[in-house]
Protein backbone atom coordinates (compact mmCIF):
# COMPACT_ATOMS: atom_id res chain seq x y z
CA UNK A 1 17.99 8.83 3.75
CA UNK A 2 21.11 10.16 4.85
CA UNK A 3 20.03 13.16 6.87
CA UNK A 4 18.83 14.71 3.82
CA UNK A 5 15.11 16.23 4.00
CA UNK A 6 12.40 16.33 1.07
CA UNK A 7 9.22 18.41 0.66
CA UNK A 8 6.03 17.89 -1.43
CA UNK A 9 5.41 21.24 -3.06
CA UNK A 10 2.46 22.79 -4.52
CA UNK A 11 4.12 23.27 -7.85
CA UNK A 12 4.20 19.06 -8.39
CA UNK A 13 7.61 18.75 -7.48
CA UNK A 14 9.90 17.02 -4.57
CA UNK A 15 12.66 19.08 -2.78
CA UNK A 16 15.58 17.48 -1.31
CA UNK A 17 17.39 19.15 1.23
CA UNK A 18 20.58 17.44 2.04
CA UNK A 19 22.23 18.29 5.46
CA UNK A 20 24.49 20.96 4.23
CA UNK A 21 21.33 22.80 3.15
CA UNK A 22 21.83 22.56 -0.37
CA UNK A 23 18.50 22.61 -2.15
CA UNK A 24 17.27 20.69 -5.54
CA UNK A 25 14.29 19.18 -7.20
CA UNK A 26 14.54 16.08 -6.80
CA UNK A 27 11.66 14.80 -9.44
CA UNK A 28 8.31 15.95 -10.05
CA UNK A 29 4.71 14.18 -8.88
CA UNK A 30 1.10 13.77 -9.76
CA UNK A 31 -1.21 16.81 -9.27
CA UNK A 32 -0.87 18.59 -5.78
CA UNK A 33 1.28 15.66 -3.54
CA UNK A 34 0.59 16.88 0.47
CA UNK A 35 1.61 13.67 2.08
CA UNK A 36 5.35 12.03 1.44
CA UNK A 37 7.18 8.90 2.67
CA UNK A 38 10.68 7.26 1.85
CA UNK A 39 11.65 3.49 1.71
CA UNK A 40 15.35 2.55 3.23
CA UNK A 41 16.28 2.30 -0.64
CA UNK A 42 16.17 6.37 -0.68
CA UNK A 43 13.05 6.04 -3.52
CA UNK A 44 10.13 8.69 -2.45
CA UNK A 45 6.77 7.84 -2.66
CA UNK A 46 3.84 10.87 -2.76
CA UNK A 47 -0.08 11.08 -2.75
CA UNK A 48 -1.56 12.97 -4.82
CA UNK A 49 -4.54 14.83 -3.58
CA UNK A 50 -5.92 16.05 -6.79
CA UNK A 51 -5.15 13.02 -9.78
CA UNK A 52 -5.36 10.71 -6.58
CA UNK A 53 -2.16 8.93 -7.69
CA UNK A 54 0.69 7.81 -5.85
CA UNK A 55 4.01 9.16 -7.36
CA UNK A 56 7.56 7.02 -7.10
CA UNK A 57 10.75 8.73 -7.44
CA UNK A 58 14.07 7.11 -7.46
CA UNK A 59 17.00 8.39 -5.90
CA UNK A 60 18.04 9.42 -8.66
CA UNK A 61 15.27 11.73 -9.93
CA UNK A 62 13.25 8.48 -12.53
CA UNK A 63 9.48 10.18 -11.64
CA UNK A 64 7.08 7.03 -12.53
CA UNK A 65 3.28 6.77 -10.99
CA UNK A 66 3.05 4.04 -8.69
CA UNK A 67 -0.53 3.40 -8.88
CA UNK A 68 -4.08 4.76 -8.20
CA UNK A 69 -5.84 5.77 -5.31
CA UNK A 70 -9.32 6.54 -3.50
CA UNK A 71 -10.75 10.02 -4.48
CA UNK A 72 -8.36 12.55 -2.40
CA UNK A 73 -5.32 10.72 -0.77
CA UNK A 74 -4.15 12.70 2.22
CA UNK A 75 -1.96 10.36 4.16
CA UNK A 76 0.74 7.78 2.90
CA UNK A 77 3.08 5.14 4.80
CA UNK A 78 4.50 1.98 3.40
CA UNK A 79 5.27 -1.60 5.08
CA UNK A 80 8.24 -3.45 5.16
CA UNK A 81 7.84 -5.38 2.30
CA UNK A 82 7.39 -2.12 -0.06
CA UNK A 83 3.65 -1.77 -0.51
CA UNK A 84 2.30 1.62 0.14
CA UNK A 85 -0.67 1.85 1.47
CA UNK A 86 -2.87 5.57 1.69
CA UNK A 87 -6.06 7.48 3.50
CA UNK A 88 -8.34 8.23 0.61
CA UNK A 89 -10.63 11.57 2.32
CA UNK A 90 -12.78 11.93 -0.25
CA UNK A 91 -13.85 8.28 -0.72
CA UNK A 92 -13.02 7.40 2.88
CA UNK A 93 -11.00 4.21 1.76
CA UNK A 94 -7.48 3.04 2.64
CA UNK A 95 -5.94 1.47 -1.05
CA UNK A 96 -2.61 -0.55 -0.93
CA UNK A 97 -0.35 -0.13 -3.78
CA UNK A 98 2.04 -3.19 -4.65
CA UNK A 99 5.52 -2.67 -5.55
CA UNK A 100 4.47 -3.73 -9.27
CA UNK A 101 1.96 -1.03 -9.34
CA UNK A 102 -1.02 -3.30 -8.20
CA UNK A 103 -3.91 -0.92 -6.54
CA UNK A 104 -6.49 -2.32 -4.34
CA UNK A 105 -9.10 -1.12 -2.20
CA UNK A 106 -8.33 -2.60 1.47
CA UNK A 107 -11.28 -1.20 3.86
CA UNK A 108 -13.15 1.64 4.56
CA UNK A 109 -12.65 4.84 6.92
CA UNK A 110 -14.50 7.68 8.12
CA UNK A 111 -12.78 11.13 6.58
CA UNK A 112 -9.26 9.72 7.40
CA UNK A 113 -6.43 12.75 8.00
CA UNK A 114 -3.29 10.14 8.58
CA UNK A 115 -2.17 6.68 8.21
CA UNK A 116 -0.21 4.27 10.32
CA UNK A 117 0.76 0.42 10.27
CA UNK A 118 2.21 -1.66 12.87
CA UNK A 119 4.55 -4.59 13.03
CA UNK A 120 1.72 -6.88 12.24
CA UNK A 121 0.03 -5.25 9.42
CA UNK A 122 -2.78 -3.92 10.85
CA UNK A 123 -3.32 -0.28 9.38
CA UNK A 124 -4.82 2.69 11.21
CA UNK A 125 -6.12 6.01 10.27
CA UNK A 126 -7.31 8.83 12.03
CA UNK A 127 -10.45 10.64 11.26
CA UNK A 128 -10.34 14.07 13.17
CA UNK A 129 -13.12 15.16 11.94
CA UNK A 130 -15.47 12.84 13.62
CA UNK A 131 -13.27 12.06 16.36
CA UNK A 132 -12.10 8.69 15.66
CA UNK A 133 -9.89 5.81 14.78
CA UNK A 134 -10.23 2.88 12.36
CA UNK A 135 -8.23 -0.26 12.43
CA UNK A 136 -7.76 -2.22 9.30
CA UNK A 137 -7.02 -5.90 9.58
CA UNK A 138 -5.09 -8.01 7.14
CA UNK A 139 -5.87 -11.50 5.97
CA UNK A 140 -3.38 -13.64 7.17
CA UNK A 141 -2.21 -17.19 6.21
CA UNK A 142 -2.68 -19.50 9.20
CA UNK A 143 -1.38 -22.44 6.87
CA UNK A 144 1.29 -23.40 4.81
CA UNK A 145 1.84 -26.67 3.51
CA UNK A 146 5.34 -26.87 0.79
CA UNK A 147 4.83 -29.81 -1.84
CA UNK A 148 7.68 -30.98 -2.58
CA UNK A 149 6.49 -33.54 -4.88
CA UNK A 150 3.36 -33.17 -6.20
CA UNK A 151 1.15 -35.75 -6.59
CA UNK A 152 -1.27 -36.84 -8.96
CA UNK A 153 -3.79 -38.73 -6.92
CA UNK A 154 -4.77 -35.40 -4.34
CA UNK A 155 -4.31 -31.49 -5.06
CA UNK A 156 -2.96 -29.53 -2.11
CA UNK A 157 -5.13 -27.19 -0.33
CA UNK A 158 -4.36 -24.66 1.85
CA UNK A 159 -6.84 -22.67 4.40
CA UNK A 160 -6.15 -19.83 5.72
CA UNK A 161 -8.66 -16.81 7.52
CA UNK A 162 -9.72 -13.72 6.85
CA UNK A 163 -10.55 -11.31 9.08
CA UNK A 164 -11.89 -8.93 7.63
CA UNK A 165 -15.06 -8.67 5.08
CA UNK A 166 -13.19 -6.70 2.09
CA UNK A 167 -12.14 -6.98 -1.41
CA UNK A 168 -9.49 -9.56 -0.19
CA UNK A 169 -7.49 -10.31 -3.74
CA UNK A 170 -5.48 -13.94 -3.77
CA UNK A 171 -2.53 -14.48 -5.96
CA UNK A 172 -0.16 -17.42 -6.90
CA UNK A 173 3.36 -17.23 -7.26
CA UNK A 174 5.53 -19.53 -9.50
CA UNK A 175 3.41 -21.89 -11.96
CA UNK A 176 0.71 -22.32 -8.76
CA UNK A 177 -3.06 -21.42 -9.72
CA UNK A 178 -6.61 -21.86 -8.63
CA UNK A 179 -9.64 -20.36 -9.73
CA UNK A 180 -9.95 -18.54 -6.19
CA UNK A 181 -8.93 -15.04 -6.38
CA UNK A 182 -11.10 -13.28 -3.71
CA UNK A 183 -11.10 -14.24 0.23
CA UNK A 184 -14.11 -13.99 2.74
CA UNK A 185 -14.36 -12.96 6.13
CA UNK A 186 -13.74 -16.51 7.91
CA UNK A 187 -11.98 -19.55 7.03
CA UNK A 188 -10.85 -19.79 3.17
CA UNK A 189 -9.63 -22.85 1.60
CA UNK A 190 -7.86 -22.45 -2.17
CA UNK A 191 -7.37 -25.48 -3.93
CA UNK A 192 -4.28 -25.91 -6.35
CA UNK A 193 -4.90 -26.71 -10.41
């Protein structure tokens, strides 16, 4: 964020270095942060390795946890819609945070050392210590029908798949609802109340 640099120290705290090497503490963090990421709204996000917490601090120093994580988050990195997602060592998880502060477990890992996601939302970690990489899939909506006017002789449904066998959470926006909240690995249909 505007050349400046920022640190996760040992004493719970975030340095910012801005580009004429002027030094502060930005905000402090959960219990021992080692891994640190930005979004483009200058807000810093750390993991915290020993309350396994994710820490949010605003530009201008606001220090609020974000959410909780697996058992010894090493790695964080965040997608362009603001969720942050981390590698969880200890439990060998990856758990997505929500902007709101929603935590889920996503998938599983082998001792994962760093985190990555890619345009489409697939997240990867590396596990160095047994020499590997895991790929994390997303579900993804494969259809979307809008009613404009609802009507009372059908509900809508909508099917989309899931490609992965995980805790895969569903949630409504607006005044839409279902009793679904989990998805399945394969085709899922909801079905609007």
């Amino acid at each position: 964020s505007a050349g400046n640099i920022y640190t996760a120290n040992n004493s719970n705290t975030v340095t910012k270095i801005t580009p004429a090497g002027v030094s502060t503490t930005l905000g402090s963090t959960g219990t021992l942060p080692v891994a640190i990421t930005i979004d483009p709204a200058g807000n810093v996000y750390t993991a915290n390795l020993v309350s396994n917490t994710v820490t949010k601090i605003t530009p201008a120093g606001v220090s609020t946890t974000l959410g909780t994580t697996g058992a010894g988050p090493v790695a964080i990195t965040i997608d362009p819609t603001g969720n942050i997602y981390t590698a969880d060592q200890t439990s060998n998880t990856v758990t997505k945070i929500t902007p709101a502060g929603v935590s889920t477990t996503i998938g599983g890992t082998n001792q994962p050392f760093e985190i990555a996601i890619d345009p489409a939302g697939n997240i990867y970690t590396a596990n160095p210590n047994v020499g590997s990489i895991t790929k994390i899939t997303t579900p993804s909506l494969t259809e979307v029908t809008p009613v404009s006017t609802p009507s009372t002789d059908t509900t809508p449904s909508y099917t989309f798949a899931a490609l992965t066998d995980l805790p895969n959470t569903i949630t409504y926006g607006g005044s839409c609802s279902s009793t679904t909240t989990s998805a399945t690995l394969g085709s899922n249909t909801i079905t609007f109340n």
